[in-house]
PDB file of N, CA and C in Angstrom:
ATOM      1  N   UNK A   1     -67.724 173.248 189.596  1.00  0.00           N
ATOM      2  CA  UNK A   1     -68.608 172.924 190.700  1.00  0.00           C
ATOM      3  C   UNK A   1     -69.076 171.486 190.537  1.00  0.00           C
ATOM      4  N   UNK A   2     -69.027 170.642 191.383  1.00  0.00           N
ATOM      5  CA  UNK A   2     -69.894 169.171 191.542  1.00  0.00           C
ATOM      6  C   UNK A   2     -70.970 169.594 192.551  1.00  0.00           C
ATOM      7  N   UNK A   3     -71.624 168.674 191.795  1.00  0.00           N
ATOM      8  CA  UNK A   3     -73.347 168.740 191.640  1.00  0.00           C
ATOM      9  C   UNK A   3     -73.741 167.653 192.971  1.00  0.00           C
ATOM     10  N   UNK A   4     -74.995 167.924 193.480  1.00  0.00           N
ATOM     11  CA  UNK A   4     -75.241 166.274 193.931  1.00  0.00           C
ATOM     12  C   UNK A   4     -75.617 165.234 192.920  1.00  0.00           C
ATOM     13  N   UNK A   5     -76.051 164.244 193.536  1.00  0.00           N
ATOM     14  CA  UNK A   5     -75.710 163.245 192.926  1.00  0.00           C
ATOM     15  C   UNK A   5     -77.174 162.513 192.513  1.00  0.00           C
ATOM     16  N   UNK A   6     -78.162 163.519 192.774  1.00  0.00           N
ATOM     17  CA  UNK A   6     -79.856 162.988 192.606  1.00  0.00           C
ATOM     18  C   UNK A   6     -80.612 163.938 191.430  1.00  0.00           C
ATOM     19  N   UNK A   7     -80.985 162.896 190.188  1.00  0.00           N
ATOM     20  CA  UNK A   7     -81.095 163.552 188.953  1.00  0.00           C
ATOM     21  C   UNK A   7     -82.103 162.381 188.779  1.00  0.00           C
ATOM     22  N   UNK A   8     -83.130 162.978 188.243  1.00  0.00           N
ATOM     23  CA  UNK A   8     -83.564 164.878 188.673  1.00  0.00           C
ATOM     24  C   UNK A   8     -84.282 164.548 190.282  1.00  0.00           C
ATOM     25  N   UNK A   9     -85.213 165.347 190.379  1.00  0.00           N
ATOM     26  CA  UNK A   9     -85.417 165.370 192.068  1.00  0.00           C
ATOM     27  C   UNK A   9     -86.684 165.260 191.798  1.00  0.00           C
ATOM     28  N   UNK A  10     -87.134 165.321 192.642  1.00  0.00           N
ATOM     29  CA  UNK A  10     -88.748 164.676 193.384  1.00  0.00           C
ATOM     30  C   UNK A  10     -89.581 165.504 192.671  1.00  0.00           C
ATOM     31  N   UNK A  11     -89.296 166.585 192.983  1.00  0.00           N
ATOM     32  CA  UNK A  11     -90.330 167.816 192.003  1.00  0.00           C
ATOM     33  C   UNK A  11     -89.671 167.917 190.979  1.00  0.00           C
ATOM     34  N   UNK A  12     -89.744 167.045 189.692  1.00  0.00           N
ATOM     35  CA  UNK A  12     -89.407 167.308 188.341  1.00  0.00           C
ATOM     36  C   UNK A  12     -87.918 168.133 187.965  1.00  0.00           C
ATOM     37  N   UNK A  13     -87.057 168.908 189.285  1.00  0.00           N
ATOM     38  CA  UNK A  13     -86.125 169.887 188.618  1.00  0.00           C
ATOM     39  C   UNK A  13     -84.888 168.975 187.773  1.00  0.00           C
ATOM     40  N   UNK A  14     -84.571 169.257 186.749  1.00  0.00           N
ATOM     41  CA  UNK A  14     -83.421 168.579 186.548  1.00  0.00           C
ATOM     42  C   UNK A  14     -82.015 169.911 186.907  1.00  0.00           C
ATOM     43  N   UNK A  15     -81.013 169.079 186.615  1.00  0.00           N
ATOM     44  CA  UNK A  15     -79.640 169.679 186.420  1.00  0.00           C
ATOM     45  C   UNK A  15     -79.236 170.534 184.963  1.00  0.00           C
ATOM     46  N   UNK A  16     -79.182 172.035 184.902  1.00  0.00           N
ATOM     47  CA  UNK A  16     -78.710 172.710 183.606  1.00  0.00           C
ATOM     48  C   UNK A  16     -77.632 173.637 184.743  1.00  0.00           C
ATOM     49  N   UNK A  17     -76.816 174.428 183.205  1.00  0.00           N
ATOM     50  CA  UNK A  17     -75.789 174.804 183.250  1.00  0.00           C
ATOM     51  C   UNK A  17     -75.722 175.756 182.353  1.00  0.00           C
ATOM     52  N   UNK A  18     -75.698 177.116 183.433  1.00  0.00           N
ATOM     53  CA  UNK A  18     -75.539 178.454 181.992  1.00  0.00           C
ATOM     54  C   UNK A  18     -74.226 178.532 181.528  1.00  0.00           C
ATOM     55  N   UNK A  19     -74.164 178.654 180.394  1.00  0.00           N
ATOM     56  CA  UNK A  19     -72.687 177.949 179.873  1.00  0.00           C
ATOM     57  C   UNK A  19     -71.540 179.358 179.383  1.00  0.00           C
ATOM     58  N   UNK A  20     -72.584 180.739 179.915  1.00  0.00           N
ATOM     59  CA  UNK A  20     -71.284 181.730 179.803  1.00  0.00           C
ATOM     60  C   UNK A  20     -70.320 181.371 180.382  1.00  0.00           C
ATOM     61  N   UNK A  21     -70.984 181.612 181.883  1.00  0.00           N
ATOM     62  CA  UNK A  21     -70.289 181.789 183.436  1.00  0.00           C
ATOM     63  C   UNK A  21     -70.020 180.437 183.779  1.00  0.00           C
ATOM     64  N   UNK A  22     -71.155 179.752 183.172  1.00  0.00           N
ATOM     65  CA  UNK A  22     -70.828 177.921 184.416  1.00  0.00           C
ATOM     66  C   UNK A  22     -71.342 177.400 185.553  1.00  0.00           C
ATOM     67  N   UNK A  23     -72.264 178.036 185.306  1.00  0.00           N
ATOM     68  CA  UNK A  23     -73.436 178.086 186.517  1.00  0.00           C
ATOM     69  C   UNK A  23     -74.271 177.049 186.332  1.00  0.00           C
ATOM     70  N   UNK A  24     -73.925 176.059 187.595  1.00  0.00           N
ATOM     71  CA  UNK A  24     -74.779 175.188 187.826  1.00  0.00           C
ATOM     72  C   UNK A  24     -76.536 175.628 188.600  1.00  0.00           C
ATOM     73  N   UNK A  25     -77.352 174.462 188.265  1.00  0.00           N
ATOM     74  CA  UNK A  25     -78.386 175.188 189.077  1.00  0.00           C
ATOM     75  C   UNK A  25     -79.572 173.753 188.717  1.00  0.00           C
ATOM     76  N   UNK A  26     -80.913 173.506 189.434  1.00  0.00           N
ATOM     77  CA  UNK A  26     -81.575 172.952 189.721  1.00  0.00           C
ATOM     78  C   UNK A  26     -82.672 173.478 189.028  1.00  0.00           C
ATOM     79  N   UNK A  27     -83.476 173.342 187.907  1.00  0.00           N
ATOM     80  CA  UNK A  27     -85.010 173.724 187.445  1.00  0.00           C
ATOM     81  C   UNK A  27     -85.411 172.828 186.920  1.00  0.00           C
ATOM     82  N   UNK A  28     -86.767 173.259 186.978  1.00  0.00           N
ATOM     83  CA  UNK A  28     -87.820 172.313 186.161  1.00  0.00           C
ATOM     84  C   UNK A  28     -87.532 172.599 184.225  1.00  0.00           C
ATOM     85  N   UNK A  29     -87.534 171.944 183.569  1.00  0.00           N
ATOM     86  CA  UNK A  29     -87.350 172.697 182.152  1.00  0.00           C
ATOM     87  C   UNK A  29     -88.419 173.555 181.747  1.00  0.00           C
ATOM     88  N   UNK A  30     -89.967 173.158 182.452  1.00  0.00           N
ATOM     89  CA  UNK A  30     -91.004 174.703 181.568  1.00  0.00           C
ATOM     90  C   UNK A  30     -90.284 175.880 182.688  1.00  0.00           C
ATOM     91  N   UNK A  31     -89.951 175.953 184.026  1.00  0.00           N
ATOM     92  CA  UNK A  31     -89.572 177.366 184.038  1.00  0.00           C
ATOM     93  C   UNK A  31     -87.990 177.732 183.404  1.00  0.00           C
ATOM     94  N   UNK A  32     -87.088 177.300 182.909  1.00  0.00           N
ATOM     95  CA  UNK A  32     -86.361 177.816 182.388  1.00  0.00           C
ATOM     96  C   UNK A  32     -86.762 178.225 180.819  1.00  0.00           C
ATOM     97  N   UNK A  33     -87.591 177.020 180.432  1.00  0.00           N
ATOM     98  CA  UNK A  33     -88.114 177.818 179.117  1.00  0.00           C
ATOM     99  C   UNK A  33     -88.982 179.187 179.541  1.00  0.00           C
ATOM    100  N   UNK A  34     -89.761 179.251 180.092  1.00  0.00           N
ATOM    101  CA  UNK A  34     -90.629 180.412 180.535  1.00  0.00           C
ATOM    102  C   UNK A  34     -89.776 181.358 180.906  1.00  0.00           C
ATOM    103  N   UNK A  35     -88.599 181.787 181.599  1.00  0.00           N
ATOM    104  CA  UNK A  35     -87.421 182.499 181.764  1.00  0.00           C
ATOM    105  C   UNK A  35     -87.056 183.069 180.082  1.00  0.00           C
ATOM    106  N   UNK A  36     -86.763 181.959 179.676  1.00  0.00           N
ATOM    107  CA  UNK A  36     -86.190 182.625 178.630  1.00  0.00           C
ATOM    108  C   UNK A  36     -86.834 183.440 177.661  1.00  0.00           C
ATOM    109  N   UNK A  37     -88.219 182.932 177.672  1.00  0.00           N
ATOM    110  CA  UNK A  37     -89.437 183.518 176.893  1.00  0.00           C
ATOM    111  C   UNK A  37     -89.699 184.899 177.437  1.00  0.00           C
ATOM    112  N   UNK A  38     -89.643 185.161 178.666  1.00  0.00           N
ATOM    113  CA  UNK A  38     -89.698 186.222 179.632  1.00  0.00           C
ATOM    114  C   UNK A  38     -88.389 187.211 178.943  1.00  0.00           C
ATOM    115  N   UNK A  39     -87.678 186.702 178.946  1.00  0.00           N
ATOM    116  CA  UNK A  39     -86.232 186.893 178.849  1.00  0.00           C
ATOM    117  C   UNK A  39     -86.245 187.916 177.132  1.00  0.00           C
ATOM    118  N   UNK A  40     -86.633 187.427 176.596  1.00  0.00           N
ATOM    119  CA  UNK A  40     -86.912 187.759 174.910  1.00  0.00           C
ATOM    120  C   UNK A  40     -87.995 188.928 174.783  1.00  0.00           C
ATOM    121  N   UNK A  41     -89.323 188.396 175.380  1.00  0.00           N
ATOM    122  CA  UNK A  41     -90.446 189.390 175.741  1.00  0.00           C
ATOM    123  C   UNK A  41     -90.125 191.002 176.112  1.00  0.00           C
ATOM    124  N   UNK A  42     -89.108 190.635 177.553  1.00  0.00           N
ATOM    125  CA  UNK A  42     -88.835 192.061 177.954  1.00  0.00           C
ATOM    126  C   UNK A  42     -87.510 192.721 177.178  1.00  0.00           C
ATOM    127  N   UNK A  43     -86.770 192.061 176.619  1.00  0.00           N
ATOM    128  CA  UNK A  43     -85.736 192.417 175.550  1.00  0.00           C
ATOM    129  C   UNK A  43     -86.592 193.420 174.656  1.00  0.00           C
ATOM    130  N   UNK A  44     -87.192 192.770 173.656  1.00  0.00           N
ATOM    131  CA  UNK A  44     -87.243 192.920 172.229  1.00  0.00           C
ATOM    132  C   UNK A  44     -88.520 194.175 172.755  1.00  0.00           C
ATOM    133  N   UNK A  45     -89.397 194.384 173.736  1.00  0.00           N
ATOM    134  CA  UNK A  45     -90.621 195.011 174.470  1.00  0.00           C
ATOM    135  C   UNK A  45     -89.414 196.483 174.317  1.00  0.00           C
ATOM    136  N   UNK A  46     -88.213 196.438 175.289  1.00  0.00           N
ATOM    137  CA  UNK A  46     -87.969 197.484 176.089  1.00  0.00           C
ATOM    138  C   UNK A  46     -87.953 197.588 177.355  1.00  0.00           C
ATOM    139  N   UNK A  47     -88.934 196.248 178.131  1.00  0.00           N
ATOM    140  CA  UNK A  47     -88.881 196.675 179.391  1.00  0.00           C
ATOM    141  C   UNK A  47     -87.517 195.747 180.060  1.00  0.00           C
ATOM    142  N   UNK A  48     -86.572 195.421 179.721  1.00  0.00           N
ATOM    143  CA  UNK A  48     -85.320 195.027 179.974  1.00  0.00           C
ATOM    144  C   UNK A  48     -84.312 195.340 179.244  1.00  0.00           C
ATOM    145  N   UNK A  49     -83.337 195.153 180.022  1.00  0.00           N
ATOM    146  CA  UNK A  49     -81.445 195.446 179.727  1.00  0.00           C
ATOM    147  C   UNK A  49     -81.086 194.566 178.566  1.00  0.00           C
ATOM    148  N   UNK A  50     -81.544 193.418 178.860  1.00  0.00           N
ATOM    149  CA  UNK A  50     -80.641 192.234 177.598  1.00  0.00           C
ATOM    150  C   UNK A  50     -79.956 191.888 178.402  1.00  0.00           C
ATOM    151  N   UNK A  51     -79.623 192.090 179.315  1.00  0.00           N
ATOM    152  CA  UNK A  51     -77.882 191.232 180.671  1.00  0.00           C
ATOM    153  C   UNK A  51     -78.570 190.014 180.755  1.00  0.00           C
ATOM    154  N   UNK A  52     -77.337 189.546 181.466  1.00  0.00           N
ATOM    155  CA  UNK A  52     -77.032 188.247 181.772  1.00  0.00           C
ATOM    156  C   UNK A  52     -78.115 188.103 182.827  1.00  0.00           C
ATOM    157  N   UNK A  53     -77.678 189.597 183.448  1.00  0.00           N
ATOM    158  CA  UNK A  53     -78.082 189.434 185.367  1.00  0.00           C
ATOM    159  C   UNK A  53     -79.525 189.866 185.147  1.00  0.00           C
ATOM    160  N   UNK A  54     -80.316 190.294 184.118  1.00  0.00           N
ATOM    161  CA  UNK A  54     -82.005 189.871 184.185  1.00  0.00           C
ATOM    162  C   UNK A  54     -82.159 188.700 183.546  1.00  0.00           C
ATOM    163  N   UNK A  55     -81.760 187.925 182.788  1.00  0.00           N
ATOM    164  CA  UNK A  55     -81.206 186.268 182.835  1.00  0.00           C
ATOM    165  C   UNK A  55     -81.249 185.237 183.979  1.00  0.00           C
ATOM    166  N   UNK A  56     -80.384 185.459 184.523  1.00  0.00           N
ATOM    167  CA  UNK A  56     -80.298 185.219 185.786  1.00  0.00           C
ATOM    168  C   UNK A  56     -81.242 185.439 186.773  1.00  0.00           C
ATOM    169  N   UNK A  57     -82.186 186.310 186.859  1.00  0.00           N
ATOM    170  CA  UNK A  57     -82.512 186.613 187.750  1.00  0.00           C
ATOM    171  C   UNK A  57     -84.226 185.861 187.441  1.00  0.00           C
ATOM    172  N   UNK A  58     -84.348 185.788 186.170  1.00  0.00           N
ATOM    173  CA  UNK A  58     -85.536 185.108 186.197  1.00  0.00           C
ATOM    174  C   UNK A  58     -85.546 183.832 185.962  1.00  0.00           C
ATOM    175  N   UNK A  59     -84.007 183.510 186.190  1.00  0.00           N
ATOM    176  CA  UNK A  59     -84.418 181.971 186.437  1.00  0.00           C
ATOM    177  C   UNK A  59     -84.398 182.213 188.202  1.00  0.00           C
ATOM    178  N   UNK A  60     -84.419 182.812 188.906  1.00  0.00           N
ATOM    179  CA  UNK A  60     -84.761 182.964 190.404  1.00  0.00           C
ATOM    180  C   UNK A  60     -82.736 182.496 190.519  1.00  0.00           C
ATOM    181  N   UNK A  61     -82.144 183.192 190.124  1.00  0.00           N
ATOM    182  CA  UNK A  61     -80.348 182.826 190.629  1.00  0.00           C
ATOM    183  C   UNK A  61     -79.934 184.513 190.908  1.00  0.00           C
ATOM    184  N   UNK A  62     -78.508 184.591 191.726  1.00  0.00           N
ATOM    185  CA  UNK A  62     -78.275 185.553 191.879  1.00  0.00           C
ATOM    186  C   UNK A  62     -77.262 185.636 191.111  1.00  0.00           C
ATOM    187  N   UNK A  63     -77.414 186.761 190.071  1.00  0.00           N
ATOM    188  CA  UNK A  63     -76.439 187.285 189.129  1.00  0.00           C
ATOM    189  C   UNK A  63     -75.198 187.028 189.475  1.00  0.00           C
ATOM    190  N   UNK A  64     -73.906 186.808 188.750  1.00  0.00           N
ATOM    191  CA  UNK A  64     -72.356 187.560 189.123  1.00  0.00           C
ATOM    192  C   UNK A  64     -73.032 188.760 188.963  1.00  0.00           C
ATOM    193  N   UNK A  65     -71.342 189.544 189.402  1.00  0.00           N
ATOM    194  CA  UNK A  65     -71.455 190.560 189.734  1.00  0.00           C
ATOM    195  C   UNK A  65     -71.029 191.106 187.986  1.00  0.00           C
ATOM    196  N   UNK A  66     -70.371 190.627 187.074  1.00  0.00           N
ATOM    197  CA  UNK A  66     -69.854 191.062 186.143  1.00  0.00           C
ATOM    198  C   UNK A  66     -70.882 191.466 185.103  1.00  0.00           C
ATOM    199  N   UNK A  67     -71.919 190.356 185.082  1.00  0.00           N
ATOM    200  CA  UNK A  67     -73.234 189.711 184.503  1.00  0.00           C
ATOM    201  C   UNK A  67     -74.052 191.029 183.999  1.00  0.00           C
ATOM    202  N   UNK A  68     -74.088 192.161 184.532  1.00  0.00           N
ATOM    203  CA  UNK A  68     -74.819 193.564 184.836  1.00  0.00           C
ATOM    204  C   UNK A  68     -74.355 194.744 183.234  1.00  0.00           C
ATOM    205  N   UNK A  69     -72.878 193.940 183.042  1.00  0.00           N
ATOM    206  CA  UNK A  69     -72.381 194.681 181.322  1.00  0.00           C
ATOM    207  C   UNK A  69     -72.550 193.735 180.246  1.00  0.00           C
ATOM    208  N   UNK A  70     -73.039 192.657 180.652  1.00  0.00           N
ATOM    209  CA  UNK A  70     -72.938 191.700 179.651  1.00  0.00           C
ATOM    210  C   UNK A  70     -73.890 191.144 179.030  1.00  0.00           C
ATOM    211  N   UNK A  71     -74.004 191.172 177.833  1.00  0.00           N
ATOM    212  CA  UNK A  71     -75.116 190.485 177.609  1.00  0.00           C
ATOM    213  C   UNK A  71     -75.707 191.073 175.986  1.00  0.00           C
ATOM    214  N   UNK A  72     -77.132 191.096 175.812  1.00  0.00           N
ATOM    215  CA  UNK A  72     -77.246 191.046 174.308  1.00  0.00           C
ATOM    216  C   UNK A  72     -77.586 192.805 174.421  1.00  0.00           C
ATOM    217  N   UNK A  73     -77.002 193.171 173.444  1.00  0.00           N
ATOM    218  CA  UNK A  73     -76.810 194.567 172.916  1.00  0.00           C
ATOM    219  C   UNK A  73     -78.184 194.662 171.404  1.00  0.00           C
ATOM    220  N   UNK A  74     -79.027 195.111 172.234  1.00  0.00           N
ATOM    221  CA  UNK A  74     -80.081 195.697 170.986  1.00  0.00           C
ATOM    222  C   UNK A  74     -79.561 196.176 169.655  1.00  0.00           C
ATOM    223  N   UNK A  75     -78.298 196.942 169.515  1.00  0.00           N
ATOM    224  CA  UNK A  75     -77.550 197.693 168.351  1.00  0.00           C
ATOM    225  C   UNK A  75     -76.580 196.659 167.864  1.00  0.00           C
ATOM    226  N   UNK A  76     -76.334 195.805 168.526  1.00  0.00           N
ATOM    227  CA  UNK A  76     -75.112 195.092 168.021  1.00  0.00           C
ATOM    228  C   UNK A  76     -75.996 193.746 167.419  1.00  0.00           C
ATOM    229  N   UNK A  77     -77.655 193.171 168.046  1.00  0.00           N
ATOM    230  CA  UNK A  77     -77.906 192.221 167.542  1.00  0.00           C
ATOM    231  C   UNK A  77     -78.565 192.788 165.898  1.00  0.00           C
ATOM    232  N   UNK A  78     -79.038 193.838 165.974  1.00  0.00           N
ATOM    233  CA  UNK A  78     -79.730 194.500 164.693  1.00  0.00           C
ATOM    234  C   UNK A  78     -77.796 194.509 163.678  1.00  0.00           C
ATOM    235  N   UNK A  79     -77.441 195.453 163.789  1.00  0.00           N
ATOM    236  CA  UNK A  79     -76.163 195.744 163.383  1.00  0.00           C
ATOM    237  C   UNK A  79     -75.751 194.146 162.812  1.00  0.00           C
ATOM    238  N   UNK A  80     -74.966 192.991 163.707  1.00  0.00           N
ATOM    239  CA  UNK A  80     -74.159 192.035 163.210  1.00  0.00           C
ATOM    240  C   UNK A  80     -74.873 190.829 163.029  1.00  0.00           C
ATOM    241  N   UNK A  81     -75.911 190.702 163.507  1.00  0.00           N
ATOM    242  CA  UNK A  81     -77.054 189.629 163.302  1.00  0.00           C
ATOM    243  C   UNK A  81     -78.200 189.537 162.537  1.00  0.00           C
ATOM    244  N   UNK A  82     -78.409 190.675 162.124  1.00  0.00           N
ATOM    245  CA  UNK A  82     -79.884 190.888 161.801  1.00  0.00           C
ATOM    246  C   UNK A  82     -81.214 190.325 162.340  1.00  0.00           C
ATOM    247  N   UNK A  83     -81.239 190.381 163.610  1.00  0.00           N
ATOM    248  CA  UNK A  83     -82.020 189.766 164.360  1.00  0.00           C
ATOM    249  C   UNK A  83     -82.088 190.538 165.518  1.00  0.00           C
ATOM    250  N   UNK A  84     -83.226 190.787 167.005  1.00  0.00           N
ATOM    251  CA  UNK A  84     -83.213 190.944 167.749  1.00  0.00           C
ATOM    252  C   UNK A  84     -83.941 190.098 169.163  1.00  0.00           C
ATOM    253  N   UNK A  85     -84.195 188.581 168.330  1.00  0.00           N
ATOM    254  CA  UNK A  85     -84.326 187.434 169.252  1.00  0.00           C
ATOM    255  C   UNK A  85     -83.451 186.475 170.055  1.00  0.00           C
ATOM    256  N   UNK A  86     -83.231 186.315 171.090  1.00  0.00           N
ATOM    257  CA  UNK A  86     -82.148 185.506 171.575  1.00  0.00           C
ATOM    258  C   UNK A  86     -82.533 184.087 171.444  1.00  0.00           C
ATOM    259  N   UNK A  87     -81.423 183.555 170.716  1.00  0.00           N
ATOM    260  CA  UNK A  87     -81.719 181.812 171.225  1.00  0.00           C
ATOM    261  C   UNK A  87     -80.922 180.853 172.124  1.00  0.00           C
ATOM    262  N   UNK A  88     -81.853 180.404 172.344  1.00  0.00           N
ATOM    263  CA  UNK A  88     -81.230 179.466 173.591  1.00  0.00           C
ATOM    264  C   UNK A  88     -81.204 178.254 173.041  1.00  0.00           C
ATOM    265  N   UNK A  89     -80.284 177.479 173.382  1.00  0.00           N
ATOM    266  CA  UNK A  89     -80.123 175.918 172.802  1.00  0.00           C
ATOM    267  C   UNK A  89     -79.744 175.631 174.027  1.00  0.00           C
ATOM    268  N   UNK A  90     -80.868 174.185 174.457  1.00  0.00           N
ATOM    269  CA  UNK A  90     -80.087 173.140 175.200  1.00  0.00           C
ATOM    270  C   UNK A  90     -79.545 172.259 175.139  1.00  0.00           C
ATOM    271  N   UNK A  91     -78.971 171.764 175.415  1.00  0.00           N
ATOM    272  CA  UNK A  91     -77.618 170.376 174.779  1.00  0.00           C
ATOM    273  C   UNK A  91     -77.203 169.533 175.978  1.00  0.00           C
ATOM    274  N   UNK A  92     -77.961 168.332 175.888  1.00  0.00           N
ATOM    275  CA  UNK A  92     -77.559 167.236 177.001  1.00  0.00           C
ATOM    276  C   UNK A  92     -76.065 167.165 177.113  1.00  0.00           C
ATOM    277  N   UNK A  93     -75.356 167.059 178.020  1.00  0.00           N
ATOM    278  CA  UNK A  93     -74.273 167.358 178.444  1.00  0.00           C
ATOM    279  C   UNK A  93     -73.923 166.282 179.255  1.00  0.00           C
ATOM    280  N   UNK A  94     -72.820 166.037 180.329  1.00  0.00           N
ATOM    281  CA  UNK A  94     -72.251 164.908 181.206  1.00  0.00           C
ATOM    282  C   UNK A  94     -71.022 165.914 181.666  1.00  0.00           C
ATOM    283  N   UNK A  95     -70.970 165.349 183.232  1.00  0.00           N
ATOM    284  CA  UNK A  95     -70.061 166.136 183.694  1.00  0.00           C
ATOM    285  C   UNK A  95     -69.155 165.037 183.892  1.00  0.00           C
ATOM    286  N   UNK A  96     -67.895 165.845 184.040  1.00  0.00           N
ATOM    287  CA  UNK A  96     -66.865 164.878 184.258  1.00  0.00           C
ATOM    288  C   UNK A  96     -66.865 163.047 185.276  1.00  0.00           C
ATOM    289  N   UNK A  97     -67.774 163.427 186.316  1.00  0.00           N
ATOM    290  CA  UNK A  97     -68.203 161.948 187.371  1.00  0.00           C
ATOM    291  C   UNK A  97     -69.245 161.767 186.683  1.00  0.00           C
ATOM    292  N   UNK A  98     -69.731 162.079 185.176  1.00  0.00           N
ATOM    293  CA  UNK A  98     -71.023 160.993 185.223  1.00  0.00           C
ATOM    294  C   UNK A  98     -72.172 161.511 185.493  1.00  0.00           C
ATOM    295  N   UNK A  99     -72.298 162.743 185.857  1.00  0.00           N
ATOM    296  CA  UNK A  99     -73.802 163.322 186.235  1.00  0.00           C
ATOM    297  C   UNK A  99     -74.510 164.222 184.604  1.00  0.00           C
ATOM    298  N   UNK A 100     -75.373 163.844 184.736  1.00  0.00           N
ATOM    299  CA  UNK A 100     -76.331 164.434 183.309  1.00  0.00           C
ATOM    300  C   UNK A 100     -76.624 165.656 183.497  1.00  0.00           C
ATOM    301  N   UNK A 101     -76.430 166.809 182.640  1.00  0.00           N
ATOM    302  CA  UNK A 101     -77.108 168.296 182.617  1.00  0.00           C
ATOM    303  C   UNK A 101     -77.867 168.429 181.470  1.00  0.00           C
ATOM    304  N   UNK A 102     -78.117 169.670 181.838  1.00  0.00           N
ATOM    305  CA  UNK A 102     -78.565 170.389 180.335  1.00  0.00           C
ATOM    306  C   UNK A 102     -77.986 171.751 180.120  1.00  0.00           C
ATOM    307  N   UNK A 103     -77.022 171.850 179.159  1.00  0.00           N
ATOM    308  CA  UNK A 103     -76.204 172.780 179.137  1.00  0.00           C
ATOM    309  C   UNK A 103     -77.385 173.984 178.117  1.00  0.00           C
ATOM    310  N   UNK A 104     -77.371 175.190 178.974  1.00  0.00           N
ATOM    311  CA  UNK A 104     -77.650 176.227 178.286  1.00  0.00           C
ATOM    312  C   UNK A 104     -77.125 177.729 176.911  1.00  0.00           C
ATOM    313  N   UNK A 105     -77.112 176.943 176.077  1.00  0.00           N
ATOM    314  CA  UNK A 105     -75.909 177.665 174.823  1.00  0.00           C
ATOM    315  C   UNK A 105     -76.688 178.789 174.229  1.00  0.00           C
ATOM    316  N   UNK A 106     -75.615 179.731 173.716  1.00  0.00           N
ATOM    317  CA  UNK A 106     -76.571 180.962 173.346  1.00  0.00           C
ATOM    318  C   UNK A 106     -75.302 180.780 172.146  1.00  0.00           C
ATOM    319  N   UNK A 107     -76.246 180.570 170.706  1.00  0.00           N
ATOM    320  CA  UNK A 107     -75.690 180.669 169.283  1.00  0.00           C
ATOM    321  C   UNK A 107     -74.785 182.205 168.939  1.00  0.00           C
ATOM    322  N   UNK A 108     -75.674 183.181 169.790  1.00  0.00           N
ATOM    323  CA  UNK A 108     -75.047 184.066 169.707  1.00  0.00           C
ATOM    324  C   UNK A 108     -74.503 184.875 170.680  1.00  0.00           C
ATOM    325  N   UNK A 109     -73.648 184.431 170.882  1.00  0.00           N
ATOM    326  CA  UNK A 109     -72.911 185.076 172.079  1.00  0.00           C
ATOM    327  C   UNK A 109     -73.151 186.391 173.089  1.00  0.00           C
ATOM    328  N   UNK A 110     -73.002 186.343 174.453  1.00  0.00           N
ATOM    329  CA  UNK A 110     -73.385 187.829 174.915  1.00  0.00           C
ATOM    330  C   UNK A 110     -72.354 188.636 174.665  1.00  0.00           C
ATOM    331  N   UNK A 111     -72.382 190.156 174.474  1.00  0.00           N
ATOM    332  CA  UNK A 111     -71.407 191.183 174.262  1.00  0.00           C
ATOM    333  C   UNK A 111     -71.291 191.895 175.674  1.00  0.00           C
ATOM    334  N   UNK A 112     -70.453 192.887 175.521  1.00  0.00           N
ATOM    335  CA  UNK A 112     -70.892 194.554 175.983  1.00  0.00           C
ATOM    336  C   UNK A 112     -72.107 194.973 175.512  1.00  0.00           C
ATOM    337  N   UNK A 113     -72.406 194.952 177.032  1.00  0.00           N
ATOM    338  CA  UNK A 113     -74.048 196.690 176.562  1.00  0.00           C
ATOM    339  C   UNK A 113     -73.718 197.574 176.187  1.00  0.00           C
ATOM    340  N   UNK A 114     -72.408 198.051 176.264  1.00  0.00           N
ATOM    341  CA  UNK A 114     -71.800 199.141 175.692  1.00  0.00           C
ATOM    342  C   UNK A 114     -71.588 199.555 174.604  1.00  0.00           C
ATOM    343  N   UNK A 115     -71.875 198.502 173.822  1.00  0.00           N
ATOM    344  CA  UNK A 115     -71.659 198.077 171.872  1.00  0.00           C
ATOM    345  C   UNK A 115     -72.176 200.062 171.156  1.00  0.00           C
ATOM    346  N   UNK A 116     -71.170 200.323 170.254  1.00  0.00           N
ATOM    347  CA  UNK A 116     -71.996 201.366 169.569  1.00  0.00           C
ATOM    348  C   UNK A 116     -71.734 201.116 168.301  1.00  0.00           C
ATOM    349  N   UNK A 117     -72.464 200.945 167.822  1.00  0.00           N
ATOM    350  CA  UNK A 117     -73.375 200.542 166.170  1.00  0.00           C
ATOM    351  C   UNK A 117     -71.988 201.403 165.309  1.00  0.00           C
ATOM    352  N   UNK A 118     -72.145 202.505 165.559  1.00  0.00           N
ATOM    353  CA  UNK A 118     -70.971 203.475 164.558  1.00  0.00           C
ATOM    354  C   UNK A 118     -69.428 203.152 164.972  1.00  0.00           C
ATOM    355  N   UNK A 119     -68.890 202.395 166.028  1.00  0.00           N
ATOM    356  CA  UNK A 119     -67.660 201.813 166.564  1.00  0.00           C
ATOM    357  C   UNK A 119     -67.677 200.758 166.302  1.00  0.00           C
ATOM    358  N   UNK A 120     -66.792 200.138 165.271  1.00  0.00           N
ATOM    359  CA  UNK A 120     -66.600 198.772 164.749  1.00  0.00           C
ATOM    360  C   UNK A 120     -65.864 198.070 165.986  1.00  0.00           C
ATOM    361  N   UNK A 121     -65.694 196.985 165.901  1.00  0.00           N
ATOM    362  CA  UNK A 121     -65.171 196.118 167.115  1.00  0.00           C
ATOM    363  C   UNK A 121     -63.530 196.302 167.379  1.00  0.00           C
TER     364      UNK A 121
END
């Protein structure tokens, strides 16, 4: 996807890029941090899936459609990580014409929700 060409915009949003899928998109950086904080909160709480597509959705974007199986597996982050926090790394980026992002990286990759702890990979 090419971007426009006005970085960042009038109201503070800059240019990031969720870097599963490739999703371009327009935010301010405290609400994508606040997303993600949201994002962790309702994870590690219970009151969320771990997907992509409640990811997505609190950065105010509309999910893929695939987005809904994917994503961090409560059993698989305890199990192969020893952890059940997601991290997000942003990483100044450049797109091919020259336009600046902020690429959104997850150290640890999304899975299947489907993951079962006693089924090795």
């Amino acid at each position: 996807m090419e971007c426009d060409k006005i970085y960042p915009t009038k109201n503070g949003d800059i240019l990031f890029r969720e870097s599963f899928y490739g999703t371009f998109f327009k935010s301010s950086p405290l609400a994508v941090l606040e997303a993600e904080y949201e994002f962790n909160r309702k994870y590690t709480m219970g009151d969320g899936d771990g997907s992509l597509a409640l990811f997505y959705r609190l950065l105010d974007l509309e999910p893929p459609d695939q987005s809904r199986g994917i994503g961090w597996c409560y059993d698989y982050m305890q199990v192969e990580w020893e952890t059940i926090w997601v991290d997000f790394i942003h990483r100044p980026m450049m797109t091919k014409s020259g336009i600046p992002y902020t690429d959104i990286h997850y150290p640890i990759p999304p899975v299947s929700l489907f993951y079962d702890a006693n089924i090795p990979f």
